[in-house]
Protein backbone atom coordinates (compact mmCIF):
# COMPACT_ATOMS: atom_id res chain seq x y z
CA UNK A 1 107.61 -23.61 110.09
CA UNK A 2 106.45 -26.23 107.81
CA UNK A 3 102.86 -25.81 106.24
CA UNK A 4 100.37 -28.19 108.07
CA UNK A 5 99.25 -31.12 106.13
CA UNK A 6 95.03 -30.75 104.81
CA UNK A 7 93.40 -32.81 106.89
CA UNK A 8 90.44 -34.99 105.51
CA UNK A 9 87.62 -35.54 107.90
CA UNK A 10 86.83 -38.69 109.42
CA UNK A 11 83.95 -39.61 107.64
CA UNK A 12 86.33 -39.64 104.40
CA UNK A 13 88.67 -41.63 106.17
CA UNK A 14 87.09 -43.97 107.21
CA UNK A 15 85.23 -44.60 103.70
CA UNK A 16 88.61 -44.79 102.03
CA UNK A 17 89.87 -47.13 104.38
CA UNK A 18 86.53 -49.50 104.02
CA UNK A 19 87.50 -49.20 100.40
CA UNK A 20 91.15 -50.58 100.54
CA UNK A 21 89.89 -53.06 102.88
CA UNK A 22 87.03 -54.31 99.67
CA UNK A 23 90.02 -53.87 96.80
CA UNK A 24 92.21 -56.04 99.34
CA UNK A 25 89.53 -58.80 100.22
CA UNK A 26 88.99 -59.28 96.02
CA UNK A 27 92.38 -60.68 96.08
CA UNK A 28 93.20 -59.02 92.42
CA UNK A 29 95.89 -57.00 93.56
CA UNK A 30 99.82 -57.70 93.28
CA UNK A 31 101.66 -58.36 96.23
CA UNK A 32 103.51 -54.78 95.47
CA UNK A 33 99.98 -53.44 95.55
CA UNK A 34 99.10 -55.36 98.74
CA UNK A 35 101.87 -53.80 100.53
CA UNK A 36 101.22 -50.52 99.68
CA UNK A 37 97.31 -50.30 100.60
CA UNK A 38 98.22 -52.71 103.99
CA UNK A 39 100.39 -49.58 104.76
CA UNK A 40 98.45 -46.62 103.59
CA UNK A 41 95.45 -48.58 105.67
CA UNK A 42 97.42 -48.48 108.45
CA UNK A 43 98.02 -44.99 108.22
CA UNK A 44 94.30 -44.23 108.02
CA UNK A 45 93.20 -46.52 110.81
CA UNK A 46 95.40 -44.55 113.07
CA UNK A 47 94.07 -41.22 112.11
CA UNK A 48 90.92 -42.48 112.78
CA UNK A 49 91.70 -43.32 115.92
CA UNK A 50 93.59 -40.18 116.90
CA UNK A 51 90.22 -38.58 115.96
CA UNK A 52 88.47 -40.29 118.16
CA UNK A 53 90.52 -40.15 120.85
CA UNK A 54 90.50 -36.37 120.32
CA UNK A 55 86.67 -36.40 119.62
CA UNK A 56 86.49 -38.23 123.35
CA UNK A 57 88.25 -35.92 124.94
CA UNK A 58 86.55 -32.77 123.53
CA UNK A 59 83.11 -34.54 125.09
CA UNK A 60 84.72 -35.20 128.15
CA UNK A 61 86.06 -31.78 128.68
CA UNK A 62 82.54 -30.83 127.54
CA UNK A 63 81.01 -32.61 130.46
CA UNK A 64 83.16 -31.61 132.78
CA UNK A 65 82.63 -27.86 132.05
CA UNK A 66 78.77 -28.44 132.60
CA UNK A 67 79.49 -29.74 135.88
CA UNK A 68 76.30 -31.27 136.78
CA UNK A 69 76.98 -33.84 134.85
CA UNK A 70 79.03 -36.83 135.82
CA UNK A 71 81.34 -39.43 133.49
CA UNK A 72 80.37 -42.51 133.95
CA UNK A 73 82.11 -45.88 132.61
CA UNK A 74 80.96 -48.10 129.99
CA UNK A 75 81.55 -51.61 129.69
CA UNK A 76 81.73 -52.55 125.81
CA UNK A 77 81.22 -55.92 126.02
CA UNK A 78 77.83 -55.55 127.69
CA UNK A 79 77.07 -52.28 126.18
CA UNK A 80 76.09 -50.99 130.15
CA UNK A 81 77.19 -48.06 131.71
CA UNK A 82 78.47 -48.63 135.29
């Protein structure tokens, strides 16, 4: 079985992806470089959201275990719960 990659928590992540984002915005880099951090930003944006996908269901399953407790829908654009 392969080793497992290290994973890098998503707090690092996310502040390395904010950082190609801020090299990329300058406009100083090649089109060569461009590619690569478009790509390696990809990459990080979806770990991040894997995470918090994950992170989601972990609460969910959380508050379903306490049972008294029920899940309730949130509308993002108005920022209410339903």
């Amino acid at each position: 079985m392969p080793p497992k990659k290290k994973n890098i928590d998503f707090e690092q992540s996310l502040s390395t992806l904010e950082s190609l984002v801020n090299r990329m915005e300058q406009g100083d880099m090649t089109l060569e470089e461009s590619l690569q951090s478009f790509e390696a930003g990809i990459a990080l944006t979806r770990e991040c959201q894997a995470r918090l996908a994950a992170a989601e269901q972990q609460v969910n399953k959380l508050i379903e275990d306490q049972g008294n407790i029920t899940l309730q829908t949130f509308d993002a654009e108005t920022g209410d719960d339903e």
